[in-house]
Protein backbone atom coordinates (compact mmCIF):
# COMPACT_ATOMS: atom_id res chain seq x y z
CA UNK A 1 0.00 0.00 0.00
CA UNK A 2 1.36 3.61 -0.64
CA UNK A 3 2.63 5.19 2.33
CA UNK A 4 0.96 8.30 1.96
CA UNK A 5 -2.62 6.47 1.51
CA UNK A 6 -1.84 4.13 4.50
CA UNK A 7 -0.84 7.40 6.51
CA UNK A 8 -4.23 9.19 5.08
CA UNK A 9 -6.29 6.13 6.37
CA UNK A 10 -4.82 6.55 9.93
CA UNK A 11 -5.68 10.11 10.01
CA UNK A 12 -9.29 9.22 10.25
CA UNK A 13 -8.38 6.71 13.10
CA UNK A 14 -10.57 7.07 16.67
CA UNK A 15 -8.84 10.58 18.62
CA UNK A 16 -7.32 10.37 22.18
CA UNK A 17 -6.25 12.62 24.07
CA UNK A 18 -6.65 16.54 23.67
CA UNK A 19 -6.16 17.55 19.81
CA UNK A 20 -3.23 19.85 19.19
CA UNK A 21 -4.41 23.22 18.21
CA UNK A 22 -2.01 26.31 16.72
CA UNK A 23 -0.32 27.19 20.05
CA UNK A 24 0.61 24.07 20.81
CA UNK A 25 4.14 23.48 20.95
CA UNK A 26 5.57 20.27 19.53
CA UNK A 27 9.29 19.15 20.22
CA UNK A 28 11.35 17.40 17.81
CA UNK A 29 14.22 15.23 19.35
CA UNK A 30 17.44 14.03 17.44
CA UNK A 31 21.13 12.60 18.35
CA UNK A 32 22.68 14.91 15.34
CA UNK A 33 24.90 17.52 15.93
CA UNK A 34 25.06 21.06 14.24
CA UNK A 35 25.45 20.74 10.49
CA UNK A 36 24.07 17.17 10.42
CA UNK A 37 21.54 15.97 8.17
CA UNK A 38 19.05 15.22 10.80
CA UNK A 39 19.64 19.10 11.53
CA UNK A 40 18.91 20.01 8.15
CA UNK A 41 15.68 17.93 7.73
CA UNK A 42 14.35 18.22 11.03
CA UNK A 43 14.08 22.29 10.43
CA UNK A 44 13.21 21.48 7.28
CA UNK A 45 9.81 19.38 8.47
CA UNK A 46 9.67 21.88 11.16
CA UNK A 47 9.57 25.40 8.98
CA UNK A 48 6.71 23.18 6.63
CA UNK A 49 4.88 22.73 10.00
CA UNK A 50 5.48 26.17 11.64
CA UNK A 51 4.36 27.83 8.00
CA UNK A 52 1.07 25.98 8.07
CA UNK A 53 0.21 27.69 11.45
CA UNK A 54 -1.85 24.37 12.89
CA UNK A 55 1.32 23.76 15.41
CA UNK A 56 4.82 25.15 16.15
CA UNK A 57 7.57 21.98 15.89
CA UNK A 58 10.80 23.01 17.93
CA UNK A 59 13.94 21.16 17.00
CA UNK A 60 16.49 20.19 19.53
CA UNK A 61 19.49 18.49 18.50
CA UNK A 62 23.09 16.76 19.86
CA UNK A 63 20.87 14.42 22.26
CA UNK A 64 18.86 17.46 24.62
CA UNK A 65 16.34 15.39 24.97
CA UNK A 66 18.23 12.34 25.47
CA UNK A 67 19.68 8.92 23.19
CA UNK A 68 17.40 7.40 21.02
CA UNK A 69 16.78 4.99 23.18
CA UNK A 70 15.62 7.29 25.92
CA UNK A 71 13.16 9.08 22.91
CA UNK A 72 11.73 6.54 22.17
CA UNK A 73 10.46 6.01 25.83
CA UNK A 74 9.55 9.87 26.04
CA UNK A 75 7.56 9.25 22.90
CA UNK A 76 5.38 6.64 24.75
CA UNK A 77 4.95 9.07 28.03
CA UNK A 78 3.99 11.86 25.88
CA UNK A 79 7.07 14.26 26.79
CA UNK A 80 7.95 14.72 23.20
CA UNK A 81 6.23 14.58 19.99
CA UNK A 82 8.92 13.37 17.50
CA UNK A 83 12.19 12.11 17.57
CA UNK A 84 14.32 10.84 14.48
CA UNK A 85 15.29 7.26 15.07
CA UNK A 86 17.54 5.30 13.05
CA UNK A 87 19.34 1.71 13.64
CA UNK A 88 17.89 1.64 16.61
CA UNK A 89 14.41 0.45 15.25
CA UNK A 90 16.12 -2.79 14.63
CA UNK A 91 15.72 -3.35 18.24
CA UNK A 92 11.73 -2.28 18.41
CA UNK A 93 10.81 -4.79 15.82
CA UNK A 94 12.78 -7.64 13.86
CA UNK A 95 11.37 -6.09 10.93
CA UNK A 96 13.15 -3.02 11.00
CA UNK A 97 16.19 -5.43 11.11
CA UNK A 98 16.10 -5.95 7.43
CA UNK A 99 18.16 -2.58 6.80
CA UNK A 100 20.81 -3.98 8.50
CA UNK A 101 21.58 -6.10 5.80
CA UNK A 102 24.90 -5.02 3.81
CA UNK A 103 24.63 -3.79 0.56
CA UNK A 104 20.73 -3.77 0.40
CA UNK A 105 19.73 -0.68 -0.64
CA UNK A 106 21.60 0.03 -4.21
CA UNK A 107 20.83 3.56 -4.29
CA UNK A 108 18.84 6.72 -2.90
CA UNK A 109 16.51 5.79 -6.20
CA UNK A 110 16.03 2.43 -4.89
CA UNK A 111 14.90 3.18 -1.41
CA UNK A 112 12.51 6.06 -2.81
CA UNK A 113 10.77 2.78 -4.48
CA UNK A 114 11.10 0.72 -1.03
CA UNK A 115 9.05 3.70 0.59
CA UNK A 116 6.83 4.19 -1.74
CA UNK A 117 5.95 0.90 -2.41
CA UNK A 118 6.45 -0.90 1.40
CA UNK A 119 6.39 1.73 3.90
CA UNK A 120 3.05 0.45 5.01
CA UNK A 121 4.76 -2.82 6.20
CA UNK A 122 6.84 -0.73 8.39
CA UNK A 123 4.31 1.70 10.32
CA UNK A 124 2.33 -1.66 10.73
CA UNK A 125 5.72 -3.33 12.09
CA UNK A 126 6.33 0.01 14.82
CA UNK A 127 2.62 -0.01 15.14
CA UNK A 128 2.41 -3.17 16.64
CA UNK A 129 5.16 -1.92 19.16
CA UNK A 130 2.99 1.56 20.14
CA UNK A 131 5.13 3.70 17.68
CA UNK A 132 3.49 5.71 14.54
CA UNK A 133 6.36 6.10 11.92
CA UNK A 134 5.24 9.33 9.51
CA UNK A 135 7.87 9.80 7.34
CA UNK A 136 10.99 8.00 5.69
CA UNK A 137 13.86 10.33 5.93
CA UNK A 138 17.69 9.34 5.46
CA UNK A 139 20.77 8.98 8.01
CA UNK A 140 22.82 7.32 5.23
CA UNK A 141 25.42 5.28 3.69
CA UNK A 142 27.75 3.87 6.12
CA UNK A 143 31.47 3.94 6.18
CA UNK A 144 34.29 2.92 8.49
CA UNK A 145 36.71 5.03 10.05
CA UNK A 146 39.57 3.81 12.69
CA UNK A 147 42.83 4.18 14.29
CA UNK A 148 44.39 0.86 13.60
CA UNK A 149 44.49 0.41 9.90
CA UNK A 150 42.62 1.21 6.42
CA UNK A 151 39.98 -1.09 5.64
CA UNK A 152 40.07 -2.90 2.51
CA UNK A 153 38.55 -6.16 2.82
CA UNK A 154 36.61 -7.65 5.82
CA UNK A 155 39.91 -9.24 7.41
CA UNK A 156 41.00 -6.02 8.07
CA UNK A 157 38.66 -5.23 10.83
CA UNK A 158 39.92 -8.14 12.77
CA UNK A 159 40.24 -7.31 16.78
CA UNK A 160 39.50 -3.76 16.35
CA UNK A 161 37.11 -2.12 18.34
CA UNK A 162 34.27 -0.73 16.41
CA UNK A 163 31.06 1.23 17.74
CA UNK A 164 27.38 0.56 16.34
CA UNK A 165 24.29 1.39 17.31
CA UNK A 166 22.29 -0.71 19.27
CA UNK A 167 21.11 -3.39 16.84
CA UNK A 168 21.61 -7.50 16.68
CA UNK A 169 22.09 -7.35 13.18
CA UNK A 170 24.98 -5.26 12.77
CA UNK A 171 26.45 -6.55 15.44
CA UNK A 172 26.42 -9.95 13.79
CA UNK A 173 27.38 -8.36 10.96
CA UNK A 174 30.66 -6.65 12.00
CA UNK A 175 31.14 -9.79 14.40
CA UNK A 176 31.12 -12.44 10.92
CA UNK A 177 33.63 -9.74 9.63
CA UNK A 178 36.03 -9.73 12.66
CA UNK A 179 35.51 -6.74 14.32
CA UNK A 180 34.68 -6.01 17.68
CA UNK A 181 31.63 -4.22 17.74
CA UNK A 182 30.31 -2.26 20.48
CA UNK A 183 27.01 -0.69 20.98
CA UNK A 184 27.25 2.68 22.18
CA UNK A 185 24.72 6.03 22.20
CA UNK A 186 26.11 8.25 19.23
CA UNK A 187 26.86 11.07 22.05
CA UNK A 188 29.38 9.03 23.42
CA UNK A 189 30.81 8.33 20.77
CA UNK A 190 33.23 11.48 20.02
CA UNK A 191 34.89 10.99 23.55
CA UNK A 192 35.34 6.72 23.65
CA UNK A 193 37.28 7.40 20.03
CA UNK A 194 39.32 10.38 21.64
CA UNK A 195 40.20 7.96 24.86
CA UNK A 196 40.98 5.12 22.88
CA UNK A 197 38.06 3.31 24.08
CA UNK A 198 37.02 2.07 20.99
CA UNK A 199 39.24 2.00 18.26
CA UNK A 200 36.86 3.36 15.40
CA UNK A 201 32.99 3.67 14.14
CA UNK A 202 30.71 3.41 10.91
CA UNK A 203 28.72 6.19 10.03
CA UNK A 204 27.12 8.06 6.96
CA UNK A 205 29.84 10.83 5.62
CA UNK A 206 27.33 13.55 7.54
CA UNK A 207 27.63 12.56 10.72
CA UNK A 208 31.02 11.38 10.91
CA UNK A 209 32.20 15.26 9.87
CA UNK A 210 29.19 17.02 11.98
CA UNK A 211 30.45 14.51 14.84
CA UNK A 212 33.96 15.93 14.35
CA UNK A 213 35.49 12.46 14.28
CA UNK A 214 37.85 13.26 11.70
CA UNK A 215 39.56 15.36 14.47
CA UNK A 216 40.56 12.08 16.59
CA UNK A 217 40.24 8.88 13.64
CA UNK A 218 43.13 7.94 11.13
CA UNK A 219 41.44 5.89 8.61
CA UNK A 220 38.35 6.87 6.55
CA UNK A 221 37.49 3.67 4.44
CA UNK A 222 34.60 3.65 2.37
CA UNK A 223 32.92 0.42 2.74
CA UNK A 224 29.21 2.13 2.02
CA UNK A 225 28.31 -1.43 3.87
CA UNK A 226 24.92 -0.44 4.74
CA UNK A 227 22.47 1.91 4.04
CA UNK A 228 20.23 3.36 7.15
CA UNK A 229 17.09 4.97 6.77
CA UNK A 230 15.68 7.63 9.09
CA UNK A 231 12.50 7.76 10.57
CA UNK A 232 9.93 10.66 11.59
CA UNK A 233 8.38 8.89 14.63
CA UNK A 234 5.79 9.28 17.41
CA UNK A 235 4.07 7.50 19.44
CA UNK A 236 0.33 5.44 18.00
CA UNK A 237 -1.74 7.09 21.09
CA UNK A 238 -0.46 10.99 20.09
CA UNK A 239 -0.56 10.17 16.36
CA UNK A 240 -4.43 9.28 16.98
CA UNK A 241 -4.99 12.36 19.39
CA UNK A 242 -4.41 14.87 16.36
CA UNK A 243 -6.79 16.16 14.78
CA UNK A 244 -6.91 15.37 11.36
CA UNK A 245 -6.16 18.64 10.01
CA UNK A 246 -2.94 18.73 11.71
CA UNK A 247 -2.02 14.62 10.65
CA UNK A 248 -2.34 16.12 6.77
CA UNK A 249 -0.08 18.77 7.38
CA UNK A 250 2.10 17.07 9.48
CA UNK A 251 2.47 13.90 6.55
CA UNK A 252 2.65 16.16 3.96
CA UNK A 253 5.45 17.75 5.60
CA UNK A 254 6.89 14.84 6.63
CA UNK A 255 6.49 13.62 2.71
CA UNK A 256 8.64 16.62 1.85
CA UNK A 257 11.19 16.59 4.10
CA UNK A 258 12.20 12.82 2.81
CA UNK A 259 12.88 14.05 -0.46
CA UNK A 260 14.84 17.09 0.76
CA UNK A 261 17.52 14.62 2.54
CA UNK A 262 17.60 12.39 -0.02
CA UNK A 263 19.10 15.42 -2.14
CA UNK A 264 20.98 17.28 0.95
CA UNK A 265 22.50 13.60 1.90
CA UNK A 266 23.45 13.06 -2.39
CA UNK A 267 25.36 16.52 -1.87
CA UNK A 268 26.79 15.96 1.41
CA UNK A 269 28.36 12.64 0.27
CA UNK A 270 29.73 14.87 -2.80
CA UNK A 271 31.73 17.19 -0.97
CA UNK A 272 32.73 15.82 2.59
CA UNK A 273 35.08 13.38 1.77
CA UNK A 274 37.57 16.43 0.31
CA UNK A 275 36.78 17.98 3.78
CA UNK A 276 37.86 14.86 5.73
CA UNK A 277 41.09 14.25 3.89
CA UNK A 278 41.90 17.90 5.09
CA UNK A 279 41.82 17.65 8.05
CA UNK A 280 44.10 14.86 7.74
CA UNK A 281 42.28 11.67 7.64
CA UNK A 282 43.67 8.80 4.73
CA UNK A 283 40.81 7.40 2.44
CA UNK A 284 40.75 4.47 0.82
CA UNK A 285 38.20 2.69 -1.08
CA UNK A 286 36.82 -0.54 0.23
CA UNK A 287 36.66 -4.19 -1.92
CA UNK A 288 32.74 -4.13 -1.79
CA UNK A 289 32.71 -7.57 -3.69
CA UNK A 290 34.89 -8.71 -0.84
CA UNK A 291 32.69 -7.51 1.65
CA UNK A 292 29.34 -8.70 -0.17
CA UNK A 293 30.79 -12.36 -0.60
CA UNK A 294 31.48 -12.23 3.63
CA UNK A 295 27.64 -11.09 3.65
CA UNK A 296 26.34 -13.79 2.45
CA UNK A 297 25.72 -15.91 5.82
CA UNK A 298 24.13 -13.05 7.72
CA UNK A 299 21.51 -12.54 5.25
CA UNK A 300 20.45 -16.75 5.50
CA UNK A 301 20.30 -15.84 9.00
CA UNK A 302 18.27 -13.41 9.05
CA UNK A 303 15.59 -15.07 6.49
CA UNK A 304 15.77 -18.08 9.01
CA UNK A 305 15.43 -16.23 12.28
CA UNK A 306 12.89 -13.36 11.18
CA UNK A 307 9.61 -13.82 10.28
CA UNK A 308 8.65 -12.91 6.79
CA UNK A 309 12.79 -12.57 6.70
CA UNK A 310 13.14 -13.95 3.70
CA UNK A 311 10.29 -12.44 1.61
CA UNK A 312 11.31 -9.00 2.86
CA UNK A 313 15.08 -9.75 1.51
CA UNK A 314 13.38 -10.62 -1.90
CA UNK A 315 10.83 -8.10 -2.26
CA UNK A 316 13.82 -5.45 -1.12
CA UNK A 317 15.62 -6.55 -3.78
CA UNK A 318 13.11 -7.00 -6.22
CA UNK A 319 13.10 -2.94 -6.27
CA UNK A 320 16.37 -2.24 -7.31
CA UNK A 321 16.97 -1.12 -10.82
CA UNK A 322 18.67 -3.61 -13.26
């Protein structure tokens, strides 16, 4: 079902609650820091929102309101309206798992068609778990940086200690490559590389620059391993307590702001490798054959282990341009 349609239908669901009205204040939670892309789109979505004059979104950034984790609870409680989750979905519902898969998603093209033409399975997937996902946005394609060595095949992240977000898959992943992975909150991340607590991370080009880690990592390889969506969130029981009015604005906003980071991300990627090298980080390209060929057991996994698995790797794929 279209995403937008789907969305449409649940505007008309039962209200609860006390309907937002044009004073009311809605806040807007993300773990990006200044010049990030969830910056960028967040104000984006919130201008579109403010302009309409049905509610005022306020954007705070660089975890104010807390690690994704800890959104997603104030979601549930009502102390925030929106927060922009990413990996960390992977851990709400096994579905959301499926973007931890490496190599997946060919292109920004490719995942405009997996929106489009599956979102619905993933607002029923958060639904189930008390979340309403409006809009598809992007954190990115992933890279590797680190202070032990460049990165060219998979046996070159053996032993070293990598951050992730928290999510089984890529920690099996980066565990079937070698690696070390760690789970860690992206604020902390900054600090544990500086300390040598963890010897690197993998992150889209925009928030490895806006996280300033090319001031304390070595090695910028770029494995583009996987590709992680972003997601406008709330919770089911505010979604529902909107009034309708405001769930059309707020959807067609949301709607909008996907396809302004799919371009801003597209440009970012463009020119922040050129800034990382100055500041003195060595980039190398990756062997992505190498790495899809060490992929290969993780994905039977996860079409074993997850249900529907397998028919979500297929129709995924099915998607891509030939």
């Amino acid at each position: 079902m279209n995403i937008r349609t789907l969305m449409m239908g649940a505007a008309a669901a039962a209200l609860w609650g006390t309907s937002a009205n044009a004073q009311e204040v809605l806040k807007l939670g993300h773990v990006g820091a200044p010049g990030s892309l969830y910056e960028s789109t967040g104000n984006n979505f919130a201008e579109c929102v403010n302009e309409s004059g049905k509610a005022s979104v306020e954007v705070y950034g660089s975890s104010q309101l807390g690690n994704d984790e800890e959104m997603l609870q104030k979601l549930k409680l009502g102390q925030i309206a929106f927060s922009i989750p990413s990996s960390i979905m992977s851990s709400v519902s096994p579905t959301f798992g499926i973007f931890e898969m490496p190599y997946l998603i060919k292109d920004r093209d490719h995942m405009r068609k997996v929106r489009d033409e599956m979102g619905g399975t993933f607002v029923d997937a958060a639904s189930g778990k008390g979340y309403q996902i409006i809009g598809f946005w992007e954190n990115g394609f992933r890279n590797v940086t680190n202070n032990v060595r460049p990165v060219t095949v998979p046996a070159d992240l053996d032993g070293i200690k990598l951050r992730t977000p928290k999510g089984e898959w890529r920690v099996k992943m980066f565990q079937s490559y070698g690696a070390n992975p760690t789970p860690m909150a992206f604020s902390e991340v900054f600090t544990a590389l500086k300390t040598g607590v963890i010897d690197g991370q993998e992150n889209p080009l925009a928030q490895i620059y806006s996280g300033k880690f090319q001031e304390v990592q070595k090695y910028l390889s770029m494995t583009g391993h996987v590709y992680s969506p972003a997601y406008l969130a709330s919770s089911a029981k505010q979604w529902e307590g909107w009034d309708d009015e405001l769930k059309t604005v707020i959807q067609d906003c949301a709607v909008k702001a996907s396809d302004f980071a799919y371009d801003e991300s597209a440009r970012l990627d463009g020119e922040l490798v050129d800034k990382i090298k100055e500041a003195g980080v060595e980039v190398n390209e990756a062997d992505k054959d190498a790495f899809i060929e060490a992929s290969k057991p993780i994905y039977e996994e996860f079409g074993q282990q997850v249900e529907g698995g397998q028919k979500l790797i297929e129709d995924i794929q099915s998607l891509a341009s030939s």
